[in-house]
Every structure is written in C-alpha cells, then in structure tokens.
PDB file of N, CA and C in Angstrom:
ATOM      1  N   UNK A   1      89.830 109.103  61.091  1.00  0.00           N
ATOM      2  CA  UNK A   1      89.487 108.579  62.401  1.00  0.00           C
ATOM      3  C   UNK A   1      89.740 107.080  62.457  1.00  0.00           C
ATOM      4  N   UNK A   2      89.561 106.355  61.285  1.00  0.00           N
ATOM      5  CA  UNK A   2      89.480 104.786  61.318  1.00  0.00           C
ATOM      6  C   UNK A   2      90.904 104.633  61.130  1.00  0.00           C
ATOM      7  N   UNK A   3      91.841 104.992  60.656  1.00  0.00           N
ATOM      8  CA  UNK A   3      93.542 105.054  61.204  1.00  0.00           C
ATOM      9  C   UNK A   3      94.032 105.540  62.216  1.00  0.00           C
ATOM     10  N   UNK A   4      93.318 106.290  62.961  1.00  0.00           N
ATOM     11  CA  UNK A   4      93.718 106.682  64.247  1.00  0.00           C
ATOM     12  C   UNK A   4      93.410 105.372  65.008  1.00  0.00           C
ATOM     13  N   UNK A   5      92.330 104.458  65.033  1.00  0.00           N
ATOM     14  CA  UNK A   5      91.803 103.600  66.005  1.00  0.00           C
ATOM     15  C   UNK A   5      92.828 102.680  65.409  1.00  0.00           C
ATOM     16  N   UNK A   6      93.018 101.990  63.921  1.00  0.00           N
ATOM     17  CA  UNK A   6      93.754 100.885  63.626  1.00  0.00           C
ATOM     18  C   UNK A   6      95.106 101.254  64.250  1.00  0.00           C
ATOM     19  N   UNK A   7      95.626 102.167  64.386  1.00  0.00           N
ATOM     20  CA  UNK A   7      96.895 102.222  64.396  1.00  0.00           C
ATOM     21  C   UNK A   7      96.621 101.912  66.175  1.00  0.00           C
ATOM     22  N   UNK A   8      96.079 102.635  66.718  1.00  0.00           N
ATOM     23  CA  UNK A   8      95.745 102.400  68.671  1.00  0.00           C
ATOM     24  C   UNK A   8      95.957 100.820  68.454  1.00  0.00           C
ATOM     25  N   UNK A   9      94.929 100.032  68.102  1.00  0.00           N
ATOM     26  CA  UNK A   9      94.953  99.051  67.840  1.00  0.00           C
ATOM     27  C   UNK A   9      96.533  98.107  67.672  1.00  0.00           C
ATOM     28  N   UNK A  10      96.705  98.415  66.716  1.00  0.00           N
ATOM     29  CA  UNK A  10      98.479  97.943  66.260  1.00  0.00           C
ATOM     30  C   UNK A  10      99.267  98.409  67.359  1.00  0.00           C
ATOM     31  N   UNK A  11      99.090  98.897  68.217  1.00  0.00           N
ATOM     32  CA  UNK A  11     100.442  99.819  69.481  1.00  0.00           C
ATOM     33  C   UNK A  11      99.696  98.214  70.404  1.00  0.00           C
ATOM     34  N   UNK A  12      98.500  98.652  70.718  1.00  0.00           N
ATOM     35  CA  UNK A  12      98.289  97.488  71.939  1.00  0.00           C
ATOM     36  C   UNK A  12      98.223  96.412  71.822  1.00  0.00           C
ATOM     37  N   UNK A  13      98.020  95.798  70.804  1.00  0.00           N
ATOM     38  CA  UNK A  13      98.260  94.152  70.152  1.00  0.00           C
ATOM     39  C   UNK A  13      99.539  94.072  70.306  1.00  0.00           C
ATOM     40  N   UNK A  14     100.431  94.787  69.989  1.00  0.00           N
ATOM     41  CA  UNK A  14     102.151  94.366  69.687  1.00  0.00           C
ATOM     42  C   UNK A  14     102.756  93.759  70.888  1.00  0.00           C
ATOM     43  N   UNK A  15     103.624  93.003  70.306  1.00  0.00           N
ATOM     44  CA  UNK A  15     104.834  92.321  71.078  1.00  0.00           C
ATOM     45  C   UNK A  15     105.386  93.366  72.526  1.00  0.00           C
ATOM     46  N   UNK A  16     105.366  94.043  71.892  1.00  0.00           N
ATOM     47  CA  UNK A  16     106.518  95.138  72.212  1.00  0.00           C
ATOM     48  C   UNK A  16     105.723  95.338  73.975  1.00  0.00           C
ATOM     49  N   UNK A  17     104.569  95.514  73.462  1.00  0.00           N
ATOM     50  CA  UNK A  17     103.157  96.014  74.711  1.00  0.00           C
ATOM     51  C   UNK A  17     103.258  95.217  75.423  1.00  0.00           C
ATOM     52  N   UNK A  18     103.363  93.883  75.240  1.00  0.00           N
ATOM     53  CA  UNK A  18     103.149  92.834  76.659  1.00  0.00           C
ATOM     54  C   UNK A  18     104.689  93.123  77.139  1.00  0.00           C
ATOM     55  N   UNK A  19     105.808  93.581  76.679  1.00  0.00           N
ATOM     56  CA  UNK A  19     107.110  93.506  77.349  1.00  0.00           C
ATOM     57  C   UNK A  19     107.038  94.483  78.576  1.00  0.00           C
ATOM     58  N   UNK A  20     105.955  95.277  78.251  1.00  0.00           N
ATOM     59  CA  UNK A  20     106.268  96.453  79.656  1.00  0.00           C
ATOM     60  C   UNK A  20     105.322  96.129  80.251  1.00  0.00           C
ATOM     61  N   UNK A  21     104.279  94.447  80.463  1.00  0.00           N
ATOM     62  CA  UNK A  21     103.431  94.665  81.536  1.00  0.00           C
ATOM     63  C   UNK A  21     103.986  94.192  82.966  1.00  0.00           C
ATOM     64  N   UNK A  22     103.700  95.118  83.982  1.00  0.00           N
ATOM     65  CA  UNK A  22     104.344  95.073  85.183  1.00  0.00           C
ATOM     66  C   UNK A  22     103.792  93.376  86.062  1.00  0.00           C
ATOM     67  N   UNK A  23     102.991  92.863  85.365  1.00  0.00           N
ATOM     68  CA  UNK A  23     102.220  91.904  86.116  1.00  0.00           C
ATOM     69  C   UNK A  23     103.359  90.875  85.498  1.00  0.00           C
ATOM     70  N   UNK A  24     103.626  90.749  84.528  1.00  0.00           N
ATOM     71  CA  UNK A  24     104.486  89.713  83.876  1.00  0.00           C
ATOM     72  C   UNK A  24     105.551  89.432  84.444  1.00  0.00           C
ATOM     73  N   UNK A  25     105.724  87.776  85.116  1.00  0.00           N
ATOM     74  CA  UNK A  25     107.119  88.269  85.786  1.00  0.00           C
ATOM     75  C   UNK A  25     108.092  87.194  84.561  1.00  0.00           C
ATOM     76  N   UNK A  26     107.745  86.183  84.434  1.00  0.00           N
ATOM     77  CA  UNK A  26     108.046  85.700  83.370  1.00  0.00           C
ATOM     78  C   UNK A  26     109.590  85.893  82.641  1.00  0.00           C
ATOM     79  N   UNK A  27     109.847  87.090  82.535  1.00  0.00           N
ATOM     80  CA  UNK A  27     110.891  87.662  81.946  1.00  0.00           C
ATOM     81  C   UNK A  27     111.915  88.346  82.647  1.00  0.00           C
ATOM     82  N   UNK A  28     111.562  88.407  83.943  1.00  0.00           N
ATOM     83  CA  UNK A  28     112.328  88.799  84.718  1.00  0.00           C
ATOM     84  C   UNK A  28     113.452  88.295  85.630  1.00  0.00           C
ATOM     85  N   UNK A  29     114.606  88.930  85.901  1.00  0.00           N
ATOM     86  CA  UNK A  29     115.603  88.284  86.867  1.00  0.00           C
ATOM     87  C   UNK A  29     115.364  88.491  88.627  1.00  0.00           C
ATOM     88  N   UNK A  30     115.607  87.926  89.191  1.00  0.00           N
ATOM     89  CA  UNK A  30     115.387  87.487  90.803  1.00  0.00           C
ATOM     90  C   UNK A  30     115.800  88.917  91.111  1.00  0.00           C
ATOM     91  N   UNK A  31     116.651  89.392  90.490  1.00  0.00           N
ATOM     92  CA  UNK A  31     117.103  90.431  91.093  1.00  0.00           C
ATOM     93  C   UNK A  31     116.359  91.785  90.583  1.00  0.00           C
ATOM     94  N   UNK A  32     116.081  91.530  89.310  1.00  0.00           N
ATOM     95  CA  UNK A  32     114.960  92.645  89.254  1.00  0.00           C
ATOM     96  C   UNK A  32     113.753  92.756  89.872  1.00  0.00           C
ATOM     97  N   UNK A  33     113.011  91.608  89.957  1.00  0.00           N
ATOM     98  CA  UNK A  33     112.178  91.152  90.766  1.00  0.00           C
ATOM     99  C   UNK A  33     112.017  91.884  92.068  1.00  0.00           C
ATOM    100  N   UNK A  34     113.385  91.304  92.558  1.00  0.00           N
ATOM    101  CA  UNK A  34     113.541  91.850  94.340  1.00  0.00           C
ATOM    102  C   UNK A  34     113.095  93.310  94.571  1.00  0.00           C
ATOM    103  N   UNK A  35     113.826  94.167  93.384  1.00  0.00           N
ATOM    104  CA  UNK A  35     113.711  95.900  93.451  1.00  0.00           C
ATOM    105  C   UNK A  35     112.668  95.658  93.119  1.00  0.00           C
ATOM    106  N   UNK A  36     111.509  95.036  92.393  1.00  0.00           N
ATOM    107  CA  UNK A  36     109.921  95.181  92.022  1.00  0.00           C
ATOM    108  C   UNK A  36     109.149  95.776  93.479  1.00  0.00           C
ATOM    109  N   UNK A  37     109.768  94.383  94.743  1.00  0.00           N
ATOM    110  CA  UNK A  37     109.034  94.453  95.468  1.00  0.00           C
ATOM    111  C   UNK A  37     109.330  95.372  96.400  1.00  0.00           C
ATOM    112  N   UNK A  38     110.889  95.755  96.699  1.00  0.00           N
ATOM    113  CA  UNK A  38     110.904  96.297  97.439  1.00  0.00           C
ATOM    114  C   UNK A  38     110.570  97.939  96.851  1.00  0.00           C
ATOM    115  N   UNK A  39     110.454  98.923  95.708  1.00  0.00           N
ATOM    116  CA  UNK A  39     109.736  99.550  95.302  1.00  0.00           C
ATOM    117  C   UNK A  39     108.299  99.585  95.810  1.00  0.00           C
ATOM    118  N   UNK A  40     107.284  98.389  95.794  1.00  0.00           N
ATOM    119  CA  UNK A  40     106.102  98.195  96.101  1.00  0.00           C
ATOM    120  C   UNK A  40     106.084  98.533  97.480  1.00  0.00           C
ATOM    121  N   UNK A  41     106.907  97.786  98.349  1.00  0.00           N
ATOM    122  CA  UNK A  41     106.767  98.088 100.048  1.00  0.00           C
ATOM    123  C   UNK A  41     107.161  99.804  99.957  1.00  0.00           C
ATOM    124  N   UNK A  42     108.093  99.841  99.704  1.00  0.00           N
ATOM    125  CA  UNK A  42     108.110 101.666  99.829  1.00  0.00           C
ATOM    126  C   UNK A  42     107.424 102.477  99.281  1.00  0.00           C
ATOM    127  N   UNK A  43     106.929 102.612  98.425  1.00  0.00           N
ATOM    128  CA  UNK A  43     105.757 103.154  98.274  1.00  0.00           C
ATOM    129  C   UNK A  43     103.948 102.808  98.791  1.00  0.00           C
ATOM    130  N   UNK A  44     104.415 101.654  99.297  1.00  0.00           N
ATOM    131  CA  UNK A  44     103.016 101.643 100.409  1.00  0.00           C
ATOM    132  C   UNK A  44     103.299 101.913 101.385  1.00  0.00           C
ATOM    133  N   UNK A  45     104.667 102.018 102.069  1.00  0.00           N
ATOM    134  CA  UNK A  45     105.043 102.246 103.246  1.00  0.00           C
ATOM    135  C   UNK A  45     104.986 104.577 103.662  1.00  0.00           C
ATOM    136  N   UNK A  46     104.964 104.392 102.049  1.00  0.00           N
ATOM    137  CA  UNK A  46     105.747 106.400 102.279  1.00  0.00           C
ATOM    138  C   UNK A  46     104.142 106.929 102.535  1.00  0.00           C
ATOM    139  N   UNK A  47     103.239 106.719 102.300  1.00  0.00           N
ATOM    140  CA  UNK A  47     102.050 107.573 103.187  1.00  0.00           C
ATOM    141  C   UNK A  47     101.993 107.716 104.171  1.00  0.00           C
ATOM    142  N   UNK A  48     102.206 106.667 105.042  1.00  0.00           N
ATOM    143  CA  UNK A  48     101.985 106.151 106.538  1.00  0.00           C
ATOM    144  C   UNK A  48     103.693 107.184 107.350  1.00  0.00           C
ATOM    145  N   UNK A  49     104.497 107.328 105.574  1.00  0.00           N
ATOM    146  CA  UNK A  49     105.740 108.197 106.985  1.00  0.00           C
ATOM    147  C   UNK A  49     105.794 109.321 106.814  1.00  0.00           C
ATOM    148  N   UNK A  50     104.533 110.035 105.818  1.00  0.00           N
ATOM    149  CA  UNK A  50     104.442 111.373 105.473  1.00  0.00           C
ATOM    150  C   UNK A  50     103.657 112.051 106.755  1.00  0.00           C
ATOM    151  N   UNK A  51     102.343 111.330 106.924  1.00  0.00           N
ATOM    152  CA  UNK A  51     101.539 111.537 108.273  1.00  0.00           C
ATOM    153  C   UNK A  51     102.335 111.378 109.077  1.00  0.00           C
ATOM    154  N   UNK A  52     103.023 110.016 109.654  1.00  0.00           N
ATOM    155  CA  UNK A  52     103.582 110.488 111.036  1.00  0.00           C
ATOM    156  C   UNK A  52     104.573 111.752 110.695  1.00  0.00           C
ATOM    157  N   UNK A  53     105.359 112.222 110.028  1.00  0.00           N
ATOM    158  CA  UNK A  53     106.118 113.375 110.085  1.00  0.00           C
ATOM    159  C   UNK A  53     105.385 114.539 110.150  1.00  0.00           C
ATOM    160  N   UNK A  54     104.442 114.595 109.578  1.00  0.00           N
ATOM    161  CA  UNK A  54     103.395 115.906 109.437  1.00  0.00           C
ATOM    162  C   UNK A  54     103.318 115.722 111.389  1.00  0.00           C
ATOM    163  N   UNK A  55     102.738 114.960 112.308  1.00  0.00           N
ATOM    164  CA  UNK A  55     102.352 115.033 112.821  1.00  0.00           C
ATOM    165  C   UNK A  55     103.418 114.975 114.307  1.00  0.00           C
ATOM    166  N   UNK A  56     104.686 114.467 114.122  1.00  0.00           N
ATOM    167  CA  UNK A  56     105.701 115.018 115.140  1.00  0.00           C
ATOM    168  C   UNK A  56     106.214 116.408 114.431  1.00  0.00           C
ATOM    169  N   UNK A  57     106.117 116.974 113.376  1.00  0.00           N
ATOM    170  CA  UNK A  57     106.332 118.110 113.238  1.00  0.00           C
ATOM    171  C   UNK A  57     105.234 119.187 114.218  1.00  0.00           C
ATOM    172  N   UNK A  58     103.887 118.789 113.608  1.00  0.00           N
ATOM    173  CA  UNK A  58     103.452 119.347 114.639  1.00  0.00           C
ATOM    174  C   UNK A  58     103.092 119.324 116.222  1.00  0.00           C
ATOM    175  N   UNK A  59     103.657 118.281 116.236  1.00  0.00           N
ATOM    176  CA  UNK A  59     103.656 118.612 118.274  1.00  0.00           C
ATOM    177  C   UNK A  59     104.733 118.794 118.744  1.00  0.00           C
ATOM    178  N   UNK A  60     106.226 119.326 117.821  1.00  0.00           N
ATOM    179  CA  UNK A  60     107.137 119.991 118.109  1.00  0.00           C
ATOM    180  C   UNK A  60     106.892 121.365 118.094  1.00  0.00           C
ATOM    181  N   UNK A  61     106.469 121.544 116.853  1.00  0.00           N
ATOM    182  CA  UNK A  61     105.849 122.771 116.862  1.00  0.00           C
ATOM    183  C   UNK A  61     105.252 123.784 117.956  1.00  0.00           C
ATOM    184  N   UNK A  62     103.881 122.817 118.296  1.00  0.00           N
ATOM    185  CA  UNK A  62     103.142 123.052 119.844  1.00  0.00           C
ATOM    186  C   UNK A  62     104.335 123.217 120.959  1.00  0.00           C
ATOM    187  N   UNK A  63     104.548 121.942 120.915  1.00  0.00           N
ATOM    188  CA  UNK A  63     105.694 122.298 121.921  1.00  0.00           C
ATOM    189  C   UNK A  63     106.359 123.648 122.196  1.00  0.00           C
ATOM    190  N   UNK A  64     106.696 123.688 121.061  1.00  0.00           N
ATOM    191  CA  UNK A  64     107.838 125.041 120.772  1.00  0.00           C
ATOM    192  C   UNK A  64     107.109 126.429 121.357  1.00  0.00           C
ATOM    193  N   UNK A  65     105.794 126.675 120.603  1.00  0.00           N
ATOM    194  CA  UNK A  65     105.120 127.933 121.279  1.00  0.00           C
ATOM    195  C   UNK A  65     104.153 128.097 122.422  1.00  0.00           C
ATOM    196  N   UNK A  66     104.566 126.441 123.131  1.00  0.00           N
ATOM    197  CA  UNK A  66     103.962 126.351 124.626  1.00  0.00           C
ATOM    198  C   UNK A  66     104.769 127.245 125.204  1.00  0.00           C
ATOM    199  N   UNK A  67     105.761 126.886 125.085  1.00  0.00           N
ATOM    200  CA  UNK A  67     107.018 127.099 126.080  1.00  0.00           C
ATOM    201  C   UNK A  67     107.722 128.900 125.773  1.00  0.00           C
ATOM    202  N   UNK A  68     106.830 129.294 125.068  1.00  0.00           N
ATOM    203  CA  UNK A  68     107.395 130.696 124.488  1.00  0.00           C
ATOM    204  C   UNK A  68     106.777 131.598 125.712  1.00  0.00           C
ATOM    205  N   UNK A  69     107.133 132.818 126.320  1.00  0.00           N
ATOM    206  CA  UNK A  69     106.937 133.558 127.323  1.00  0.00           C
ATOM    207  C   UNK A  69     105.723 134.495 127.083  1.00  0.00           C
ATOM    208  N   UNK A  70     104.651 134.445 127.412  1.00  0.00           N
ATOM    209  CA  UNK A  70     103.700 135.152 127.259  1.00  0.00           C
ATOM    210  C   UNK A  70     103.965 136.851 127.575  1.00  0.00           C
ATOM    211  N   UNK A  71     103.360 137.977 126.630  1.00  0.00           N
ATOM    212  CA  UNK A  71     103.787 139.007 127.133  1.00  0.00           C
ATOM    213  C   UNK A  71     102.277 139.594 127.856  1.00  0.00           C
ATOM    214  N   UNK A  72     102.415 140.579 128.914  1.00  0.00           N
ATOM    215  CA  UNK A  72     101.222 140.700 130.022  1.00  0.00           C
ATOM    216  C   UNK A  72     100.590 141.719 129.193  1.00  0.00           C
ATOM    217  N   UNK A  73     101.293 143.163 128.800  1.00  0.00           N
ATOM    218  CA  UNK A  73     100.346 144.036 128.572  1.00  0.00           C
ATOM    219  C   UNK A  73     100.779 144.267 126.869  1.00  0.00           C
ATOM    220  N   UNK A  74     100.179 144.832 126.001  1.00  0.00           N
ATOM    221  CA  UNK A  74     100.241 144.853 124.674  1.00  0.00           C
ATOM    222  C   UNK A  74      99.444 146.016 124.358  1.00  0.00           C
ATOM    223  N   UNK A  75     100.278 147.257 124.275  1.00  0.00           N
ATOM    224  CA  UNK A  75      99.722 148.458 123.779  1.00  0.00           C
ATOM    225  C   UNK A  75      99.615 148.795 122.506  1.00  0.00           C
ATOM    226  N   UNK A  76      99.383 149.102 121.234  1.00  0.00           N
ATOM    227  CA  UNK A  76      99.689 149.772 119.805  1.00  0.00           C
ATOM    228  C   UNK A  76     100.015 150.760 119.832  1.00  0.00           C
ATOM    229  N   UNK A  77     100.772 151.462 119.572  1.00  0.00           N
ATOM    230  CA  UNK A  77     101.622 153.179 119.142  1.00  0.00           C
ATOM    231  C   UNK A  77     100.920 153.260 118.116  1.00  0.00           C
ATOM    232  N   UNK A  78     100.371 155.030 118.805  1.00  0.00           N
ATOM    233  CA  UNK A  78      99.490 155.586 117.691  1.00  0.00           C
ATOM    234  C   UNK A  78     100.393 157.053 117.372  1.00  0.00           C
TER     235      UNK A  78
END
C-alpha cells in the first residue's frame, strides 16, 4: 500500500504533471492559445444550441400534427 501512495506521489510531483496543466499558459503559442479559447466558447455555447434545437424541433413537430386531418368516426373490426 505504501508504494502504491509513493509512487501516486512521484506521478503528481513530476515535471511531466505540470506540462498538461490546462491553467498554464506559459508554454503555450498564440495560436494554440486561440483554439484554447475558442474550444471554451463552444462548449459553453453547445448547451444553449442543444435546447434551442430540442425545442424548434418540437414546435415543428406540433406544427406538423396540428395540421394533420382529423378522422370523424373510428370503429374497431371485430
């Protein structure tokens, strides 16, 4: 168990660990950067275009079986 934790230990201390923190810009080019953010806007932006689609889907929808022809009488065959 006490090499399982030292070794955890040794992964998150390392060099290697601060290279993938996303907060760090430090190391980065303008241009990677740019895709950082624009990644960030699109994915705060894609909830807000999942709902509105859910929701002109459904008032096309409505739409669609407003406009469908009602039938008057409806018997079952026995």
């Amino acid at each position: 168990m006490m090499k399982r934790l030292s070794a955890v230990a040794v992964v998150l201390t390392s060099p290697a660990a601060a290279l993938a923190c996303p907060a760090c810009y430090a190391s980065l080019s303008s241009r990677l950067l740019h895709s950082y953010y624009l990644s960030t806007i699109f994915l705060s932006i894609l909830p807000f275009a999942i709902v509105c689609t859910l929701v002109a889907v459904g008032r096309s929808l409505r739409r669609r079986f407003r406009d469908l022809p009602v039938q008057e009488s409806w018997s079952p065959r026995c």
